[in-house]
Protein backbone atom coordinates (compact mmCIF):
# COMPACT_ATOMS: atom_id res chain seq x y z
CA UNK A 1 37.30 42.51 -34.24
CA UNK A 2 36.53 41.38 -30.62
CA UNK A 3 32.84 40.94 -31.12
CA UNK A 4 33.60 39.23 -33.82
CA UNK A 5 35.67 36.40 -32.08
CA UNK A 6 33.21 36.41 -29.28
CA UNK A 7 30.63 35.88 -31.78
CA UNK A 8 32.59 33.10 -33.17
CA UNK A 9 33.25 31.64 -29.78
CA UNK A 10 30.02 31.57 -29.40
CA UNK A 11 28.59 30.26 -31.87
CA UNK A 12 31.47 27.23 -30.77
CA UNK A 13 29.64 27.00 -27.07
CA UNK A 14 26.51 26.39 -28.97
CA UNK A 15 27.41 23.48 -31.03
CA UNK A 16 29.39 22.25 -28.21
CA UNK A 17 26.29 22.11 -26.16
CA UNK A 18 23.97 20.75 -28.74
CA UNK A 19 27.02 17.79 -29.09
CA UNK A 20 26.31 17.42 -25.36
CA UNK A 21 22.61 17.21 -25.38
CA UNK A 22 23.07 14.49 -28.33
CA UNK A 23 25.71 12.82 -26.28
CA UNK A 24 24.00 12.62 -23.09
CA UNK A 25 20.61 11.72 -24.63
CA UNK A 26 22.38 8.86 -26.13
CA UNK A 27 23.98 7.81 -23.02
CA UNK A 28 20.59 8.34 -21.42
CA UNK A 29 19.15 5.90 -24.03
CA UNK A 30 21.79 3.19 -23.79
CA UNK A 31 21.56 3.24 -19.57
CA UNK A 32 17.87 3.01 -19.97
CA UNK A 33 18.57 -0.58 -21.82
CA UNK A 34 21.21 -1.14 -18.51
CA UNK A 35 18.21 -1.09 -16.76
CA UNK A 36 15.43 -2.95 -18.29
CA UNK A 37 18.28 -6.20 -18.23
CA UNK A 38 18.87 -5.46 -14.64
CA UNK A 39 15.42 -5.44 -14.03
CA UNK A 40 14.66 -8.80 -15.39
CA UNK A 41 17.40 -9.66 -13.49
CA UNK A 42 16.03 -8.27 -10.18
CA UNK A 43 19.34 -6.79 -9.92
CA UNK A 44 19.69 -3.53 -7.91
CA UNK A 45 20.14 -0.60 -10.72
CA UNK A 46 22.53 1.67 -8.47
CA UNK A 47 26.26 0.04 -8.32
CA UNK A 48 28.82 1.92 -6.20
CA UNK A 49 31.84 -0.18 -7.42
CA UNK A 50 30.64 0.61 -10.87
CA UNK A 51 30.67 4.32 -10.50
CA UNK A 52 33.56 4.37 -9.20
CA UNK A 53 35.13 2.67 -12.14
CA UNK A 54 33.35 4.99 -14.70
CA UNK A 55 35.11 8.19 -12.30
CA UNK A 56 38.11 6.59 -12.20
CA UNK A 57 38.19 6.32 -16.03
CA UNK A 58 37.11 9.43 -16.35
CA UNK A 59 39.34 11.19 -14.35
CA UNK A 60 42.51 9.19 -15.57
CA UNK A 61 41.83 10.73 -18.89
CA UNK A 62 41.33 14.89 -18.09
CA UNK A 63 43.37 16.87 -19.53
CA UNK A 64 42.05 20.10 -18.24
CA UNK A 65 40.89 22.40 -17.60
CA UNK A 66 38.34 21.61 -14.94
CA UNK A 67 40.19 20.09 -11.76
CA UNK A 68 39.01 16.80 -10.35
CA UNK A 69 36.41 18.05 -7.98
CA UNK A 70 34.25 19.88 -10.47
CA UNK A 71 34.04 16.79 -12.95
CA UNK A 72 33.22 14.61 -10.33
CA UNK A 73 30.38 16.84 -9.55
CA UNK A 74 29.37 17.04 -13.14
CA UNK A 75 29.27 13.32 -13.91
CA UNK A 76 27.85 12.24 -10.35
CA UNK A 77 24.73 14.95 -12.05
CA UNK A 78 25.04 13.09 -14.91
CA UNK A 79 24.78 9.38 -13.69
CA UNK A 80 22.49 10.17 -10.79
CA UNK A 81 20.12 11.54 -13.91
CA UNK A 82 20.70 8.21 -15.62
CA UNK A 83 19.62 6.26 -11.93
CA UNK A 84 16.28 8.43 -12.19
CA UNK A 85 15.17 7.43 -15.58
CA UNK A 86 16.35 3.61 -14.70
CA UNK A 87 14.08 3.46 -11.66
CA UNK A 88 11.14 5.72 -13.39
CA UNK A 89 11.02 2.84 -15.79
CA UNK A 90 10.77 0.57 -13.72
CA UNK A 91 7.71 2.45 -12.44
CA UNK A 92 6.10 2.37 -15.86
CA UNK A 93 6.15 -0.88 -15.69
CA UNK A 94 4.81 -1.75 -12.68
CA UNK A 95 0.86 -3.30 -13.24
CA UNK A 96 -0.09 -1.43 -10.27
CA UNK A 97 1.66 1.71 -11.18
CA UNK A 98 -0.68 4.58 -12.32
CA UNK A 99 2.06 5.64 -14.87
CA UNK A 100 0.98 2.18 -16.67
CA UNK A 101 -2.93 2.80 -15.72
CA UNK A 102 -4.16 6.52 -14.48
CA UNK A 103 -7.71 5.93 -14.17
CA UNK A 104 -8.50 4.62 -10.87
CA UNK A 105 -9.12 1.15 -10.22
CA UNK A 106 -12.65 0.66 -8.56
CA UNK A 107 -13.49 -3.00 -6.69
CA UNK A 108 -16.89 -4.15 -6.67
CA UNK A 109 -17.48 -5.77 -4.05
CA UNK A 110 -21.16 -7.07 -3.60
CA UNK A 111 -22.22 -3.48 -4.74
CA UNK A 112 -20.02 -1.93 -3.10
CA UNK A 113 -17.72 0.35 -5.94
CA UNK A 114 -14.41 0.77 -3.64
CA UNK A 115 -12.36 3.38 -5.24
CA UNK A 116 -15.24 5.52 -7.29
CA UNK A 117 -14.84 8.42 -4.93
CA UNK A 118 -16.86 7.77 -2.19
CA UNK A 119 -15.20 6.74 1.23
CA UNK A 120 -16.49 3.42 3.10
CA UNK A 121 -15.92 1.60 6.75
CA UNK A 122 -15.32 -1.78 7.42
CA UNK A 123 -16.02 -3.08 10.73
CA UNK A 124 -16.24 -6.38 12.91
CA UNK A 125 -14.28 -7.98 15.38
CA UNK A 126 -11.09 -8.76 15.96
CA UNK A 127 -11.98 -12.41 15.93
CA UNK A 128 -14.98 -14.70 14.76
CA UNK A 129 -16.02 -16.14 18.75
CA UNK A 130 -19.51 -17.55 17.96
CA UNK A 131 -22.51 -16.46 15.68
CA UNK A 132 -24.22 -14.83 18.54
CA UNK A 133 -21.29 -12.02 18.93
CA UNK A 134 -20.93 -11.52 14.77
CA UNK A 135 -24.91 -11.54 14.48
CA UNK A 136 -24.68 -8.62 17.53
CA UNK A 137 -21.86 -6.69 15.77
CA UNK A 138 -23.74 -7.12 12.13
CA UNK A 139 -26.84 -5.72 13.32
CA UNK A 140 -24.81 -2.60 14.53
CA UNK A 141 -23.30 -2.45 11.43
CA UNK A 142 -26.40 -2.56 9.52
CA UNK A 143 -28.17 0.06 11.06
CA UNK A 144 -25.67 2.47 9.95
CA UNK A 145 -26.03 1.70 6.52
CA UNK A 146 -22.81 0.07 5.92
CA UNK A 147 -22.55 -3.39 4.08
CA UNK A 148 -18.54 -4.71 4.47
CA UNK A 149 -17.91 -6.76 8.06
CA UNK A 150 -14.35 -8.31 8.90
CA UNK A 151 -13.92 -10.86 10.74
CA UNK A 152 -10.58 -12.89 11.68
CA UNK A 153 -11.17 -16.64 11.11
CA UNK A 154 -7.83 -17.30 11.56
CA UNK A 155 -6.02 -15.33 13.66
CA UNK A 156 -1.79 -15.23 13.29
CA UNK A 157 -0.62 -14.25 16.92
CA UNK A 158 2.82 -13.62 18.36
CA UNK A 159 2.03 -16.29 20.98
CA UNK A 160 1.81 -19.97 19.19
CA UNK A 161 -0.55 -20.46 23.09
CA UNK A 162 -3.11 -17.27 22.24
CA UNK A 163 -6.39 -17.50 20.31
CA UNK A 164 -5.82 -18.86 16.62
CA UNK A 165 -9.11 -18.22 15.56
CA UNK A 166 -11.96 -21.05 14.71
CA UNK A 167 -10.59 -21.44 11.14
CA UNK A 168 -13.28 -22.97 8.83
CA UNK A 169 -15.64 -22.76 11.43
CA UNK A 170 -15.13 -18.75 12.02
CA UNK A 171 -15.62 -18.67 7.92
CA UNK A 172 -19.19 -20.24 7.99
CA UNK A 173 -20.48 -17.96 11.08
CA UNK A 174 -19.30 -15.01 8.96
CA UNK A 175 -20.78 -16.42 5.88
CA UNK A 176 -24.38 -17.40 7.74
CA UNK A 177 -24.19 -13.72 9.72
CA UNK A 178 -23.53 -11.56 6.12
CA UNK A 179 -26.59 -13.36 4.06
CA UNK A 180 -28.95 -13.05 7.14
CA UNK A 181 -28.00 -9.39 7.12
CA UNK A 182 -26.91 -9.01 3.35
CA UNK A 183 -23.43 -7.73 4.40
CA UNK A 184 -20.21 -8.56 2.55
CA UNK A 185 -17.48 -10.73 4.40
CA UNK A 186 -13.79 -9.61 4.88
CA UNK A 187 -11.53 -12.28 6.59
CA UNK A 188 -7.89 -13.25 6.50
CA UNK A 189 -6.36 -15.87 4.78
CA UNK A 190 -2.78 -16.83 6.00
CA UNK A 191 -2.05 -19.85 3.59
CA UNK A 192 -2.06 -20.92 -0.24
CA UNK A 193 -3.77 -24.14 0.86
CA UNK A 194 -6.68 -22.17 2.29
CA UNK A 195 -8.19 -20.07 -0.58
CA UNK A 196 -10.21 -22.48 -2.32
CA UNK A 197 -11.76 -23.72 0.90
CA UNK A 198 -12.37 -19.43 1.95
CA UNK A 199 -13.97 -18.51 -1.75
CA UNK A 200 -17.18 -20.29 -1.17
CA UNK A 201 -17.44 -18.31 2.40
CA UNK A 202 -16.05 -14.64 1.66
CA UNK A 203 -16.15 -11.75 -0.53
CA UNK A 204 -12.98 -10.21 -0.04
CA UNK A 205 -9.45 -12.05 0.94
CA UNK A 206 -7.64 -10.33 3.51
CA UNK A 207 -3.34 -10.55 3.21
CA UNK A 208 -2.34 -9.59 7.04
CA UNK A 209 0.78 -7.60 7.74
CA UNK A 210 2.73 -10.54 8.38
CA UNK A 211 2.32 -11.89 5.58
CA UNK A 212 2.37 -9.01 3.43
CA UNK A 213 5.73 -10.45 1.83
CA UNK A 214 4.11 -14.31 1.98
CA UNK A 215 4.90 -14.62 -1.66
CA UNK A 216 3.43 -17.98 -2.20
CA UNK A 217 0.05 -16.33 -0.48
CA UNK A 218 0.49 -13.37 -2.35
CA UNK A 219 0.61 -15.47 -6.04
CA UNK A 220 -2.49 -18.11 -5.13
CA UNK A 221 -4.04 -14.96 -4.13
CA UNK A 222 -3.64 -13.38 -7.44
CA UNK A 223 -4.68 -16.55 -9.20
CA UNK A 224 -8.22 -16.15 -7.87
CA UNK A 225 -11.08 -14.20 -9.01
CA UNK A 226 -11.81 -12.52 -5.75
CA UNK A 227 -11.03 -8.79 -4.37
CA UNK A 228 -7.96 -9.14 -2.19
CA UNK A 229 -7.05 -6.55 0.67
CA UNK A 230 -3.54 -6.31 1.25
CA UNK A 231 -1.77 -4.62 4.73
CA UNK A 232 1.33 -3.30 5.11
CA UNK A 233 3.93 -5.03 6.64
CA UNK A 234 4.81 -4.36 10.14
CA UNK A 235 8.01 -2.66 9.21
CA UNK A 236 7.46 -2.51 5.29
CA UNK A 237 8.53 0.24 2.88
CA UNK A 238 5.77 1.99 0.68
CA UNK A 239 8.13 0.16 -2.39
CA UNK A 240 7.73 -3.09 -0.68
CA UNK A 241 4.36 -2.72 0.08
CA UNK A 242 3.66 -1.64 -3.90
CA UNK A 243 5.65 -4.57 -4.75
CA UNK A 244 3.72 -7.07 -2.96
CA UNK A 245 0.81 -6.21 -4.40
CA UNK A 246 2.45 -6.19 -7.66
CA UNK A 247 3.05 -10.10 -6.93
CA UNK A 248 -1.06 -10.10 -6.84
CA UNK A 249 -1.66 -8.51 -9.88
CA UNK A 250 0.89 -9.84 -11.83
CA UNK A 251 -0.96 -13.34 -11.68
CA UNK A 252 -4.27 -11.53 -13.15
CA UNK A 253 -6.27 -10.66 -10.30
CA UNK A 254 -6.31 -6.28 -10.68
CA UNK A 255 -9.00 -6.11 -7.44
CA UNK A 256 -6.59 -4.86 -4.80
CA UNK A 257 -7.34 -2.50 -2.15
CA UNK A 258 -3.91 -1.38 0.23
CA UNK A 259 -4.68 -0.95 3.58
CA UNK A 260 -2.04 1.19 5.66
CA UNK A 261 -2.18 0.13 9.29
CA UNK A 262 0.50 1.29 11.07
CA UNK A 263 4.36 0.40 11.13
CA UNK A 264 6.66 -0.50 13.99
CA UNK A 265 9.09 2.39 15.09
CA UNK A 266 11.00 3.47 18.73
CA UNK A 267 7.39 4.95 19.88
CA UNK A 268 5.74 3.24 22.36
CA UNK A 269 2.94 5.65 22.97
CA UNK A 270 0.60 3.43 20.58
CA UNK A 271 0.84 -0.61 19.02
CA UNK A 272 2.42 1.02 15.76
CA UNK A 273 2.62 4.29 14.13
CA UNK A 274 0.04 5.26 11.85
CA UNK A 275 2.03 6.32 8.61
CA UNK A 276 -0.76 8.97 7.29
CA UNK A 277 1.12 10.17 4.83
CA UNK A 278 1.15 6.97 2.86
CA UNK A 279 -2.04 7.14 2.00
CA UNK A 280 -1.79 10.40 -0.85
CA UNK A 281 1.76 8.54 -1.75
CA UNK A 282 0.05 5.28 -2.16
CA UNK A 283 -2.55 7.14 -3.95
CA UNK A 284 -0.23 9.26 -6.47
CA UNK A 285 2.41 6.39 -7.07
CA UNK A 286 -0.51 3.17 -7.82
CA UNK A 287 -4.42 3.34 -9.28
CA UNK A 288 -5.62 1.52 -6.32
CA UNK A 289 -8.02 2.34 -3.30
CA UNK A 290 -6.12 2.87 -0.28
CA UNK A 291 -7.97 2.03 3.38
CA UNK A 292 -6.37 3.00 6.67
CA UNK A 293 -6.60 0.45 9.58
CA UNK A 294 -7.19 2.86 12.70
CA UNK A 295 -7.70 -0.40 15.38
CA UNK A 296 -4.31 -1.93 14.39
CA UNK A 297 -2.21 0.78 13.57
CA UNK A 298 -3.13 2.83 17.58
CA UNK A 299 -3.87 -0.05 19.43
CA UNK A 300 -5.87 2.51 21.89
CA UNK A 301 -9.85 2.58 21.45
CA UNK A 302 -9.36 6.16 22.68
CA UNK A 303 -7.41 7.03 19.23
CA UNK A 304 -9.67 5.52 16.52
CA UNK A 305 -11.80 8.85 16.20
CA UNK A 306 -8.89 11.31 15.66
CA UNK A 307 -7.46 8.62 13.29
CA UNK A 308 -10.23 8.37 11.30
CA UNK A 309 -11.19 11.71 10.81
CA UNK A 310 -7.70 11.71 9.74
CA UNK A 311 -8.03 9.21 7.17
CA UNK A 312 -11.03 10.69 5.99
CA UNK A 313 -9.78 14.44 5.47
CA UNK A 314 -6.19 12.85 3.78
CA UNK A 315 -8.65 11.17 1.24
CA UNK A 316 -8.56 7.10 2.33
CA UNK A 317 -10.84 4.81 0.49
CA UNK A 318 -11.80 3.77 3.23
CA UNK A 319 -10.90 2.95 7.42
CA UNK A 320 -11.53 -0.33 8.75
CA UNK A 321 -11.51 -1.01 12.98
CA UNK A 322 -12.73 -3.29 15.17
CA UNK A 323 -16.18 -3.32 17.38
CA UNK A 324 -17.39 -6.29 20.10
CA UNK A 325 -20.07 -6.27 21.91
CA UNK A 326 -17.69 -6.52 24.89
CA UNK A 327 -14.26 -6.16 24.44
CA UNK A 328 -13.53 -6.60 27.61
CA UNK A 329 -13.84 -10.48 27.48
CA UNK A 330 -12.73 -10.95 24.12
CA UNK A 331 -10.37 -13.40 23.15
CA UNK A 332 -8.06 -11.11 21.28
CA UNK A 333 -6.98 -7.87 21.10
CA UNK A 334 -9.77 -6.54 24.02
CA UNK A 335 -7.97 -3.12 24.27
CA UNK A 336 -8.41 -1.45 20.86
CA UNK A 337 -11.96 -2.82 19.95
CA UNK A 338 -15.19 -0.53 20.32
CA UNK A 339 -18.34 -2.09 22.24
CA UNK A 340 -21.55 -1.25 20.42
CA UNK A 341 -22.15 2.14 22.14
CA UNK A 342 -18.47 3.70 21.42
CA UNK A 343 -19.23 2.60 17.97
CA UNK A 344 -22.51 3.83 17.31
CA UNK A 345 -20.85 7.36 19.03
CA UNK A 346 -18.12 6.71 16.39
CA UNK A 347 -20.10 6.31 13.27
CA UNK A 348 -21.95 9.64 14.07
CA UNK A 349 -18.89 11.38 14.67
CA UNK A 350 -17.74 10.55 11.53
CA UNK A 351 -20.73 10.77 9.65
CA UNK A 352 -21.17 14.49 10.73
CA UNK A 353 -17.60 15.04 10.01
CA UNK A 354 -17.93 13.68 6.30
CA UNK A 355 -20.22 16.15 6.02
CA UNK A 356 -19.04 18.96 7.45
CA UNK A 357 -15.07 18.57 6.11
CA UNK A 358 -14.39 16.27 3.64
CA UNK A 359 -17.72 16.17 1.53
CA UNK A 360 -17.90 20.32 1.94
């Protein structure tokens, strides 16, 4: 008789908990709505004063016989579920997500197929000074085989009384330098108003950590038909840094690359700290190429091996820094920039490191 009404109670549990699964499925599918109107919204999806009321309500109405703290703990399970599918939507539907596109996303540019697997190094100085000190770095770069030189035409600086850059003037050096050596140009824009003038003078538009959240940049930027590379903000979130480039692609322009390059914390040992591990997150959580910034993100010439090698062996795209032919008079940023020597030392290192590590 008693396995008989432990059969039967059973059998009870298991409807009971196949009502449940229907229940919370249900409730799964209706929060999942919640969300998709707060998202057009641009609401937040967690509310505290809202979960408090759905406890409250819940709470007011128990009967028994689980005491307060055990149903609290239940339906805080229950809602922080519903929060997960909510924000993994919203992930789904993000352009740049690679829930919405898992193939990689590879950027031509001049040749060069940025995100098919291989890695690739951007280099130039800090600033455009005259055609005789980008001709001298170009030639460097050339004889290593690599094709993509930066450049900053215009230069945002904390001081409004430091170098600005030569603006349109800084574009055409760069543009005469890369078709004498048949290099591709990658140079900072920091306003709307500037684009059309840079599209006839470079090959890739450059979004500086400053103005990583510049959303009327980010939006003329996506308008054009022109790779964009886009740095994280100085003290950005990886969401906010997917984001912005979500502004970019959500105005039709999918040729992105991210570029981590350090973020401002309490250490003082280097300019910012390099955030490594943002480069496989960057990876997982979008389809785009991901470069790491070594010059900007230590701030110490001494540091831009380790960093690299770094950024190689983690998987980067690519790593961008910064060579003059003497930093020590340079106009900006004379500290962290290689002179042709420490970067010819550099580009073997890394070479025979690619080699021996990362392409084993």
């Amino acid at each position: 008789m008693s396995n008989e009404r432990l059969d039967e109670l059973r059998a009870k549990v298991d409807e009971l908990n196949l009502q449940l699964l229907k229940l919370i499925n249900e409730r799964g599918r209706v929060v999942q709505e919640i969300g998709k109107i707060k998202d057009a919204q641009g609401t937040y999806f967690y509310d505290p004063v809202r979960e408090r009321k759905m406890l409250d309500l819940i709470l007011e109405h128990n009967d028994g016989p689980f005491d307060t703290a055990t149903l609290k703990h239940i339906f805080k399970e229950i809602f922080k579920a519903g929060l997960d599918l909510q924000e993994d939507d919203h992930k789904k539907a993000l352009l740049v997500s690679r829930k919405k596109k898992p193939e990689n996303t590879i950027v031509d540019v001049k040749g060069e197929k940025i995100g098919d697997g291989n890695q690739y190094f951007v280099m130039g100085p800090c600033a455009v000074e005259s055609y005789e000190q980008v001709a001298e770095v170009a030639q460097a770069i050339k004889r290593h085989g690599l094709k993509l030189l930066r450049g900053g035409a215009y230069k945002p600086r904390t001081s409004p009384y430091d170098f600005q850059g030569l603006g349109v003037e800084g574009l055409k050096i760069l543009k005469r330098v890369a078709d004498e050596f048949d290099l591709a140009v990658i140079s900072e824009i920091v306003t709307p108003a500037d684009i059309e003038t840079a599209l006839d003078y470079i090959d890739v538009i450059q979004i500086g950590a400053r103005n990583m959240q510049n959303f009327e940049l980010l939006k003329a930027a996506g308008q054009v038909n022109k790779p964009v590379l886009l740095k994280r903000g100085l003290a950005a979130t990886i969401e906010e840094f997917i984001h912005a480039a979500e502004y970019i692609m959500s105005q039709g322009n999918g040729q992105i690359i991210l570029c981590e390059r350090g973020i401002r914390t309490y250490e003082k040992a280097t300019r910012n700290t390099l955030d490594i591990s943002a480069v496989p997150i960057l990876k997982k959580e979008t389809h785009l190429p991901v470069f790491v910034d070594v010059t900007h993100s230590t701030g110490r010439r001494d540091l831009l091996l380790p960093c690299a090698k770094a950024a190689l062996a983690i998987g980067a795209d690519g790593v961008m820094a910064e060579v003059h032919p003497d930093p020590a008079v340079a106009l900006s940023d004379s500290a962290q920039q290689m002179d042709i020597d420490q970067f010819n030392e550099f580009m073997e290192e890394l070479k025979s490191f690619q080699k021996q590590f990362v392409k084993a």
